[in-house]
PDB file of N, CA and C in Angstrom:
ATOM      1  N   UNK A   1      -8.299  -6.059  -5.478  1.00  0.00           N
ATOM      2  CA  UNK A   1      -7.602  -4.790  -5.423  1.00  0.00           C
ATOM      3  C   UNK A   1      -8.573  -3.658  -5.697  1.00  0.00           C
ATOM      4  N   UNK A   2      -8.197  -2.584  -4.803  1.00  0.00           N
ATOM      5  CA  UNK A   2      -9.100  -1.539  -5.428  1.00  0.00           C
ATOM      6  C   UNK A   2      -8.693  -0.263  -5.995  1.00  0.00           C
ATOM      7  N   UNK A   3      -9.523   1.080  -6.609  1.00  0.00           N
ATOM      8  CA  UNK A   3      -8.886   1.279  -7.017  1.00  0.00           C
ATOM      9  C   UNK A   3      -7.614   2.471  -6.947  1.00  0.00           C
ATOM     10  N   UNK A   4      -7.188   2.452  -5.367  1.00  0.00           N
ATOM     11  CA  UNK A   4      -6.379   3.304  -4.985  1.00  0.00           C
ATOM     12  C   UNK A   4      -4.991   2.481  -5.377  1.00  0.00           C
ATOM     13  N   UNK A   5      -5.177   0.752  -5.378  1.00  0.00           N
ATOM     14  CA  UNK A   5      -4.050   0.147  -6.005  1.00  0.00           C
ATOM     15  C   UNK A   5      -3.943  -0.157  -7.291  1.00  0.00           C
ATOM     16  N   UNK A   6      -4.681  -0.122  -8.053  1.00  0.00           N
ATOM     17  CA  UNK A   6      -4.438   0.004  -9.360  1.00  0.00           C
ATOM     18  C   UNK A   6      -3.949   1.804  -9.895  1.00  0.00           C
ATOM     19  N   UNK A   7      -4.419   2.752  -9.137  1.00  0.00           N
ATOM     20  CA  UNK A   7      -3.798   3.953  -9.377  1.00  0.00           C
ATOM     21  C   UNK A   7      -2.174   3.855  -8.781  1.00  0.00           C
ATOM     22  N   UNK A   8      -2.131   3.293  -7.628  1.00  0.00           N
ATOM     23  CA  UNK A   8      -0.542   3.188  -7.458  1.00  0.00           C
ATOM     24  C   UNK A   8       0.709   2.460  -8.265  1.00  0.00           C
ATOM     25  N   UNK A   9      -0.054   1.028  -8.862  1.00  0.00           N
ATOM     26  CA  UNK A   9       0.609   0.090  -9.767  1.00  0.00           C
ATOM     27  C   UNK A   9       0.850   1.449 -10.897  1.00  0.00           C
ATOM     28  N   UNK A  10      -0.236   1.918 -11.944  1.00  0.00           N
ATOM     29  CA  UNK A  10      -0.055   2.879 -13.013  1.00  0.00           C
ATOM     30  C   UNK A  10       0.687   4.119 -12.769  1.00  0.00           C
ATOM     31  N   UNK A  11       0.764   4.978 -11.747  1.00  0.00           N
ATOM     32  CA  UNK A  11       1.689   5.705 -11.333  1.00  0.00           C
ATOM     33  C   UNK A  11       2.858   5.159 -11.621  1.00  0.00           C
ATOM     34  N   UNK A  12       3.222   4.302 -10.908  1.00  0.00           N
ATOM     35  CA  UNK A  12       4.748   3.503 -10.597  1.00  0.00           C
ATOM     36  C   UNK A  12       5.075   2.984 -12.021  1.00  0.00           C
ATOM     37  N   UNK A  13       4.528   2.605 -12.834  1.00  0.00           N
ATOM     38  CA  UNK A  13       4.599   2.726 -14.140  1.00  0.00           C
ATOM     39  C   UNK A  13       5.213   3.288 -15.121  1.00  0.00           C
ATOM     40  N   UNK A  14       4.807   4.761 -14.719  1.00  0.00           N
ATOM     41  CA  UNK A  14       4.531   5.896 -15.871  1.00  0.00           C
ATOM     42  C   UNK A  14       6.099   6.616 -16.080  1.00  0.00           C
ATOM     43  N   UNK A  15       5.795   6.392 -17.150  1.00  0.00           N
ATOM     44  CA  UNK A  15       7.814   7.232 -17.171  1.00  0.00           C
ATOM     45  C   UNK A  15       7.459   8.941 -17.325  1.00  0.00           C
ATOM     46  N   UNK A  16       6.383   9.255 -16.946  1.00  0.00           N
ATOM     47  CA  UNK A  16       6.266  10.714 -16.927  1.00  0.00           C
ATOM     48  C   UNK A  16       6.406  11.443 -15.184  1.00  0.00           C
ATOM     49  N   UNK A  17       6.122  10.582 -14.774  1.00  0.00           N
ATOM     50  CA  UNK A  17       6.365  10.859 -13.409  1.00  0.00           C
ATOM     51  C   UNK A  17       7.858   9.926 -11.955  1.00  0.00           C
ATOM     52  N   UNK A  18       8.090  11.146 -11.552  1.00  0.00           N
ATOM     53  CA  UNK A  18       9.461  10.534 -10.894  1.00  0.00           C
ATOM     54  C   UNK A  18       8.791  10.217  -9.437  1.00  0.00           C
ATOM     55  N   UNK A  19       8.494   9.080  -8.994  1.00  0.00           N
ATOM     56  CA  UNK A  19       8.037   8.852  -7.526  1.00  0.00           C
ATOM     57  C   UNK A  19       9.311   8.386  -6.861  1.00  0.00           C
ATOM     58  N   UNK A  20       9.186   9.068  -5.587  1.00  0.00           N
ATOM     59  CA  UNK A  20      10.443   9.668  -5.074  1.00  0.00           C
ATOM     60  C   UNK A  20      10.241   8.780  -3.992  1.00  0.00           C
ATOM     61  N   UNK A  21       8.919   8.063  -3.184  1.00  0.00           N
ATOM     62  CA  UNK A  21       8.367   7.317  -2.324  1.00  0.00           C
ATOM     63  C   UNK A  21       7.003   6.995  -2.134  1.00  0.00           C
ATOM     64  N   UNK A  22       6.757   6.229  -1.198  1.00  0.00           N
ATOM     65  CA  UNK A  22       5.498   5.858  -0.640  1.00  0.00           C
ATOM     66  C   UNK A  22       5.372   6.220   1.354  1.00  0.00           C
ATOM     67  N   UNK A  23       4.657   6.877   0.949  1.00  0.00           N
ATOM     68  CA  UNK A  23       3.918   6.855   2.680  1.00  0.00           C
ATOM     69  C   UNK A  23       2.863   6.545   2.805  1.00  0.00           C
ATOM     70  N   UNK A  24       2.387   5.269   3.456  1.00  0.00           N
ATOM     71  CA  UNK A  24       1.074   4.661   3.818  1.00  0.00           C
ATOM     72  C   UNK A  24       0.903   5.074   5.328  1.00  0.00           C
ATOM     73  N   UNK A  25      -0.449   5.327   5.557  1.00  0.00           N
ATOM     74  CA  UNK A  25      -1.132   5.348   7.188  1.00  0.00           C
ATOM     75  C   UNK A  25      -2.261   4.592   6.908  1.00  0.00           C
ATOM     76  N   UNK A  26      -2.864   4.229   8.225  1.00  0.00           N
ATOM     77  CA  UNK A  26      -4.025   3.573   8.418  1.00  0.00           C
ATOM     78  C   UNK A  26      -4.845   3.892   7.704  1.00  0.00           C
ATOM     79  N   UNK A  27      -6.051   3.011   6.974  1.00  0.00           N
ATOM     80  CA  UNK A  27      -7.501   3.671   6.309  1.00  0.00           C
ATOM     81  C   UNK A  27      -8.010   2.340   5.904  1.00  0.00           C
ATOM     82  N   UNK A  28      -8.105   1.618   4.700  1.00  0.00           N
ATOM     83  CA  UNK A  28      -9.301   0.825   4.771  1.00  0.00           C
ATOM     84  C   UNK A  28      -8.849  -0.354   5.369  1.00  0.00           C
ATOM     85  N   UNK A  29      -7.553  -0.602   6.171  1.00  0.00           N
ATOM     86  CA  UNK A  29      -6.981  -1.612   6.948  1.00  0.00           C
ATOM     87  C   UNK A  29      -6.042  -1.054   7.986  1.00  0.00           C
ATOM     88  N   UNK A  30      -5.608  -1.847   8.996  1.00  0.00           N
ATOM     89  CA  UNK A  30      -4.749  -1.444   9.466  1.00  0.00           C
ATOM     90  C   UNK A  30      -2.736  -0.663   9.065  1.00  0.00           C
ATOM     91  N   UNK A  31      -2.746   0.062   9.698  1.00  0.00           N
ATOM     92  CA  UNK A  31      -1.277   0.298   8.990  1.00  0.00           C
ATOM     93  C   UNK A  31      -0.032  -0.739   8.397  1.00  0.00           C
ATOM     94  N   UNK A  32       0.257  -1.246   9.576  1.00  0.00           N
ATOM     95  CA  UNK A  32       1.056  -2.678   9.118  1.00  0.00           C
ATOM     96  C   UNK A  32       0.551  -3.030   7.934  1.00  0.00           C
ATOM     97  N   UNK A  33      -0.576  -3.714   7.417  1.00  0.00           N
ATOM     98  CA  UNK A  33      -0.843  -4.239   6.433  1.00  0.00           C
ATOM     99  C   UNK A  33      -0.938  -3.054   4.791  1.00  0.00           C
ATOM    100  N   UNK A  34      -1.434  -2.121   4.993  1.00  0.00           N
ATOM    101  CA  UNK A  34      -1.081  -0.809   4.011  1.00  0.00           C
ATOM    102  C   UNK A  34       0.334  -0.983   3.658  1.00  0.00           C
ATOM    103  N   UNK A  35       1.221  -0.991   4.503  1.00  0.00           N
ATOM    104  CA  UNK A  35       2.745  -0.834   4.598  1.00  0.00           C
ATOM    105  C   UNK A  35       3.207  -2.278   3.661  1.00  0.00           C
ATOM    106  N   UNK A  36       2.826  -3.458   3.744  1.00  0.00           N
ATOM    107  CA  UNK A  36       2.768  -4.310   3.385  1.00  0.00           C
ATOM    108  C   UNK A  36       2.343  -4.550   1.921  1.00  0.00           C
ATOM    109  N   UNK A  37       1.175  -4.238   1.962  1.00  0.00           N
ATOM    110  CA  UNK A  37       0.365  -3.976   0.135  1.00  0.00           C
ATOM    111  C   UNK A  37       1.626  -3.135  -0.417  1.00  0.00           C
ATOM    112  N   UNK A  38       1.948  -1.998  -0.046  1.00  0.00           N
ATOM    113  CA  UNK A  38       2.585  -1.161  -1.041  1.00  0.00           C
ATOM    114  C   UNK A  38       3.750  -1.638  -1.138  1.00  0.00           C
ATOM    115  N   UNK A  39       4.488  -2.482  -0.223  1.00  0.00           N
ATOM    116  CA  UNK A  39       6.247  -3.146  -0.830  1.00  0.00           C
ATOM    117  C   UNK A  39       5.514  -4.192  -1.495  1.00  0.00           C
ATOM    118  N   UNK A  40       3.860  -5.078  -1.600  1.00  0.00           N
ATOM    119  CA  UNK A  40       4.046  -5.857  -2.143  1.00  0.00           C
ATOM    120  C   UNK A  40       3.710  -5.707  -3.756  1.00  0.00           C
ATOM    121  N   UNK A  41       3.399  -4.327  -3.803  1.00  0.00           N
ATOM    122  CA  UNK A  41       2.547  -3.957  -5.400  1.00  0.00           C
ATOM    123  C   UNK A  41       4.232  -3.173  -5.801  1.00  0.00           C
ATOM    124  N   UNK A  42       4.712  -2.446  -5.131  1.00  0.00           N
ATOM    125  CA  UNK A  42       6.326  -1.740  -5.979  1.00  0.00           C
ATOM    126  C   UNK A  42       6.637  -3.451  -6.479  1.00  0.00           C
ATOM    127  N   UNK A  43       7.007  -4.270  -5.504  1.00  0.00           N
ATOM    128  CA  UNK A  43       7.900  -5.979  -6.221  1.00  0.00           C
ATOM    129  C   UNK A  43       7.028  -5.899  -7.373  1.00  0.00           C
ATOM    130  N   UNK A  44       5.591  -5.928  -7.556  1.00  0.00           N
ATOM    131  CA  UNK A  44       4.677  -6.474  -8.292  1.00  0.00           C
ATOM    132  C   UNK A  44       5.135  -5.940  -9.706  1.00  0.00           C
ATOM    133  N   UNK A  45       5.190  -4.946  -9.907  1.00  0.00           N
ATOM    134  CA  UNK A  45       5.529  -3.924 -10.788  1.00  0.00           C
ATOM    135  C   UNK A  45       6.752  -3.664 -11.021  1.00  0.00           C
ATOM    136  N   UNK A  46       7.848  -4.294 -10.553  1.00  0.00           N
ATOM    137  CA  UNK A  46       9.234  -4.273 -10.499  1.00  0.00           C
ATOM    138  C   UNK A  46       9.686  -3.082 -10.030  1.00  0.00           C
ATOM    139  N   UNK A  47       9.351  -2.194  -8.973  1.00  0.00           N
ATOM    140  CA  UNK A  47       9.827  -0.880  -8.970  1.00  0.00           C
ATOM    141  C   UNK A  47      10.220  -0.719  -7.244  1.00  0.00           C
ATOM    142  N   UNK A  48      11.121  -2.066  -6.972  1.00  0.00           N
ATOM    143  CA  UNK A  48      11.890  -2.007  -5.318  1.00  0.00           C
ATOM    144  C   UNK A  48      12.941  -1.042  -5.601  1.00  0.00           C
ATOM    145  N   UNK A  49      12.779  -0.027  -6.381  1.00  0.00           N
ATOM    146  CA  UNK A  49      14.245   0.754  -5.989  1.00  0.00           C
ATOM    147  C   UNK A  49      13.163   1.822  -5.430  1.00  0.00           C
ATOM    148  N   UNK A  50      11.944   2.629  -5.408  1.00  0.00           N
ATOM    149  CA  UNK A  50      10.909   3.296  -4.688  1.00  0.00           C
ATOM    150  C   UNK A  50      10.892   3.098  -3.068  1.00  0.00           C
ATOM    151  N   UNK A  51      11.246   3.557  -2.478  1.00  0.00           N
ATOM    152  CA  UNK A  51      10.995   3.473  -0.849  1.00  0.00           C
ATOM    153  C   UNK A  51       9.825   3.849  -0.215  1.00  0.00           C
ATOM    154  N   UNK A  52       9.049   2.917   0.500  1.00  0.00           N
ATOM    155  CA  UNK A  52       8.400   2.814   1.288  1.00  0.00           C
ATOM    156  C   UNK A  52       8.324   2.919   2.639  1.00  0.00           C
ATOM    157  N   UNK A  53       7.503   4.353   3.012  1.00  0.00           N
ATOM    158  CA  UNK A  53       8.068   4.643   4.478  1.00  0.00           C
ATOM    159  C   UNK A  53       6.252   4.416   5.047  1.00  0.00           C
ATOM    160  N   UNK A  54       6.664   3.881   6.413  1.00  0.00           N
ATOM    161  CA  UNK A  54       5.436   3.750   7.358  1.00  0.00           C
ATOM    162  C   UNK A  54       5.348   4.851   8.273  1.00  0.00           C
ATOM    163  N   UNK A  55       3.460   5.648   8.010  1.00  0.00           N
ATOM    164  CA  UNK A  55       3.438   6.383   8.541  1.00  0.00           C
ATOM    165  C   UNK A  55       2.597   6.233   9.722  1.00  0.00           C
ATOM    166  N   UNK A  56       1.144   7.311  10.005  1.00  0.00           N
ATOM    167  CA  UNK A  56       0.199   7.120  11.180  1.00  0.00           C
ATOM    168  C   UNK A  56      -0.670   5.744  10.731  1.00  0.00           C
ATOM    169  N   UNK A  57      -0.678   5.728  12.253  1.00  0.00           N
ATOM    170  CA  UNK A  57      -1.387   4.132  12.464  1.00  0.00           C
ATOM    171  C   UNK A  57      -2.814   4.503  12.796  1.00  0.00           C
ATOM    172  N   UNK A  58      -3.202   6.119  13.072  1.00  0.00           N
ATOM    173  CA  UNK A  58      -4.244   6.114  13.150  1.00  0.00           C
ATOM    174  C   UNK A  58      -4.319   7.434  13.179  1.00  0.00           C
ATOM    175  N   UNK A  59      -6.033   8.100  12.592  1.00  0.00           N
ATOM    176  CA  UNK A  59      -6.090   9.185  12.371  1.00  0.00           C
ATOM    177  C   UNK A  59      -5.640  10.365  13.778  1.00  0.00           C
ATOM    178  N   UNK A  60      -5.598  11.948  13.204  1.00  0.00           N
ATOM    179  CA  UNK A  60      -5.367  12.581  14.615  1.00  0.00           C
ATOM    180  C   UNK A  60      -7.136  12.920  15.466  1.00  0.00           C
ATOM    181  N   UNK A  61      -7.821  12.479  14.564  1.00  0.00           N
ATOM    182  CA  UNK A  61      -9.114  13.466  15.512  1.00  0.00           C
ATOM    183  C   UNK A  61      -9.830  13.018  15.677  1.00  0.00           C
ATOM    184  N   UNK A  62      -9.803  11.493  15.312  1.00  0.00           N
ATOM    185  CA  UNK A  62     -11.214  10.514  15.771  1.00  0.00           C
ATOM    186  C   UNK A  62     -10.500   9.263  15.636  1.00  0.00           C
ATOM    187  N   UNK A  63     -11.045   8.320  16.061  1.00  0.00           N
ATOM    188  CA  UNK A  63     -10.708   7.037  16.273  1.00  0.00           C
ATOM    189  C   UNK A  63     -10.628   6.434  14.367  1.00  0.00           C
ATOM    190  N   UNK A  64     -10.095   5.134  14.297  1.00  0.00           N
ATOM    191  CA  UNK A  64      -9.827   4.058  13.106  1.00  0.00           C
ATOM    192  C   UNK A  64     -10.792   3.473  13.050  1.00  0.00           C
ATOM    193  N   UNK A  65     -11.448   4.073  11.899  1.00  0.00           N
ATOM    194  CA  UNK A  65     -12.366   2.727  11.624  1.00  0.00           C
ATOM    195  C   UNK A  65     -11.979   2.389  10.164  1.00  0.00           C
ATOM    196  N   UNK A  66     -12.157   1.250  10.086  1.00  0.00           N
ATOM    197  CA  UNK A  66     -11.374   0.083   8.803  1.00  0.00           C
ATOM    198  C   UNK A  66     -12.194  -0.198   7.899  1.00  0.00           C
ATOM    199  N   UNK A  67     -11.793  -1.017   6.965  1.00  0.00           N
ATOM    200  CA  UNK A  67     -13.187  -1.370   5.851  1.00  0.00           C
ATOM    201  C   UNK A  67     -12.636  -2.552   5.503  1.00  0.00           C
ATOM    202  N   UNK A  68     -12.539  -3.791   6.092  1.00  0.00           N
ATOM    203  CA  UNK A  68     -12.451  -5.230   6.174  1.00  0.00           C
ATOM    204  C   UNK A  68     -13.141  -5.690   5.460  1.00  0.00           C
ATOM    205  N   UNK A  69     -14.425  -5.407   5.849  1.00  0.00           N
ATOM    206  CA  UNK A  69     -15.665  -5.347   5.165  1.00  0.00           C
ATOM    207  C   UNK A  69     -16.371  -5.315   3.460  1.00  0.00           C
ATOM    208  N   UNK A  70     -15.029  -4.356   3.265  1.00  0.00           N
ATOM    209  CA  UNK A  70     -15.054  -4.397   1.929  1.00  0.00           C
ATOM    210  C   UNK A  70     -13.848  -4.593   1.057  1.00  0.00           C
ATOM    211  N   UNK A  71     -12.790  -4.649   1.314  1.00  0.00           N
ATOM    212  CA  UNK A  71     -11.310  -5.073   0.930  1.00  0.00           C
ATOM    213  C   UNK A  71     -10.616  -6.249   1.218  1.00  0.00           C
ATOM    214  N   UNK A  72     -11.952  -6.909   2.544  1.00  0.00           N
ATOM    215  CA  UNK A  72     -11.370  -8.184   2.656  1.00  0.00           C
ATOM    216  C   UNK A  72      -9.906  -7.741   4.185  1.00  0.00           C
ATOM    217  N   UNK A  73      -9.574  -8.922   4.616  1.00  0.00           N
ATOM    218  CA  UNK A  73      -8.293  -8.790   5.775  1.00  0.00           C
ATOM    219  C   UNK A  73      -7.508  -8.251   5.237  1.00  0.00           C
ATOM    220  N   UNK A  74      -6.629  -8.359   4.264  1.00  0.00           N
ATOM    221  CA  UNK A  74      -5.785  -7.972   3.753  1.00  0.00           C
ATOM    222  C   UNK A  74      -6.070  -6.823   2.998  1.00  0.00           C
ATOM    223  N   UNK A  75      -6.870  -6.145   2.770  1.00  0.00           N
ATOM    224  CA  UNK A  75      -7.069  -5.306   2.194  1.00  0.00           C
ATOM    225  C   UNK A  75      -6.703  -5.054   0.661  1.00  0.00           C
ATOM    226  N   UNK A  76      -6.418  -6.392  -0.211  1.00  0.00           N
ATOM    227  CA  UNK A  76      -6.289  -6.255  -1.270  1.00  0.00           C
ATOM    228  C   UNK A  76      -6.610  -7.674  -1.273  1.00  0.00           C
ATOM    229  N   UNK A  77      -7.763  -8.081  -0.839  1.00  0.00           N
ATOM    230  CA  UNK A  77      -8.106  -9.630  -1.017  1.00  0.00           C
ATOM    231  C   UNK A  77      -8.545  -9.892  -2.997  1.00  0.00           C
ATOM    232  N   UNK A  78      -8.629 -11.088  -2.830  1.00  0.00           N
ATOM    233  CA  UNK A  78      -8.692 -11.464  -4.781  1.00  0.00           C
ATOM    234  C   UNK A  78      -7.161 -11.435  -5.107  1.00  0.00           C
ATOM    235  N   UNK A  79      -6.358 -10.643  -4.510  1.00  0.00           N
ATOM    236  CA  UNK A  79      -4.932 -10.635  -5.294  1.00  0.00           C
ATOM    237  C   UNK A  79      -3.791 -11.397  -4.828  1.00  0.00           C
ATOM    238  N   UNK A  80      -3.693 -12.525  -5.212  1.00  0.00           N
ATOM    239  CA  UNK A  80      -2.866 -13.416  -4.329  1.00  0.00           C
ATOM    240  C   UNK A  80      -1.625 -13.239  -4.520  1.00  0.00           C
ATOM    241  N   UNK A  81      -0.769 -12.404  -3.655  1.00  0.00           N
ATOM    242  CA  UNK A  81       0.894 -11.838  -3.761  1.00  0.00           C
ATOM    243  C   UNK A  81       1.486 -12.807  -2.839  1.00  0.00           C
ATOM    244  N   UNK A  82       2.744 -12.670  -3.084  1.00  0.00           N
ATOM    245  CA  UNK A  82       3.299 -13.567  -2.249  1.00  0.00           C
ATOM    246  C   UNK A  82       3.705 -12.486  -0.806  1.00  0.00           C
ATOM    247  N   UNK A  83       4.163 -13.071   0.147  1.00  0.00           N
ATOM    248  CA  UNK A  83       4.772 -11.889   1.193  1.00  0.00           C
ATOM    249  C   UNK A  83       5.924 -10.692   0.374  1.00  0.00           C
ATOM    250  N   UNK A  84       6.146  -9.876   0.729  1.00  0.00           N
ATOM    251  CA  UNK A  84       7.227  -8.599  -0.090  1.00  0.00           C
ATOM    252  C   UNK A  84       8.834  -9.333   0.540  1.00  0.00           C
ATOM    253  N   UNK A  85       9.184  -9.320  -0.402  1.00  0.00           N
ATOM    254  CA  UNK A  85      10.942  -9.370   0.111  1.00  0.00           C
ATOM    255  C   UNK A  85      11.689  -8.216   0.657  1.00  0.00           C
ATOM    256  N   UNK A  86      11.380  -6.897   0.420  1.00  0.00           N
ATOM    257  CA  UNK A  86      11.447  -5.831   0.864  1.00  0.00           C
ATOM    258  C   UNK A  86      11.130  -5.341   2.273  1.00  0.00           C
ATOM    259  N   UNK A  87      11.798  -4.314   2.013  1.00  0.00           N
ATOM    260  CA  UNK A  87      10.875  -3.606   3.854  1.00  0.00           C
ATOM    261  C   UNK A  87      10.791  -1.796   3.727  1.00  0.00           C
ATOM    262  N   UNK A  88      10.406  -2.022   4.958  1.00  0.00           N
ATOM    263  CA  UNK A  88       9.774  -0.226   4.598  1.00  0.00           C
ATOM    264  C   UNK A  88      11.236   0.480   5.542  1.00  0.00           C
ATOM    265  N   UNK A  89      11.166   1.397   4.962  1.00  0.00           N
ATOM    266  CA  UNK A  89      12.417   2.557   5.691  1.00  0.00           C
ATOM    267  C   UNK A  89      11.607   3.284   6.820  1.00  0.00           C
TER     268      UNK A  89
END
């Protein structure tokens, strides 16, 4: 995991802040799978009442490039989750 998901797990956390949702787009993986990490880190953290909406699949002004490379396929490789029971709105 890196650490844009450990800032999302501690957010989702925090009883000082009211998160109202999630919008993921493409960046160090493809979208689908972003969309995926984040219903699977809200279960992780117990916080499926948070909605998760899927956004751009790819930037507006230049092409997608990914970072596989360094996050692994899944983009949260090392963290073995199960699939999300959830889904995105």
């Amino acid at each position: 995991m890196g650490r844009g998901d450990l800032a999302l797990m501690l957010a989702l956390q925090s009883p000082e802040l009211e998160i109202l949702g999630i919008t993921t787009v493409a960046g160090n993986v493809p979208q689908p799978l972003v969309t995926t990490n984040a219903l699977k880190l809200c279960e992780l953290v117990g916080r499926t009442d948070v909605r998760v909406f899927a956004g751009a699949d790819q930037p507006l002004e230049r092409a997608l490039f990914t970072a596989e490379y360094v996050h692994g396929p899944t983009g949260i490789d090392g963290a073995d989750l199960p699939p999300p029971v959830t889904t995105a709105s």
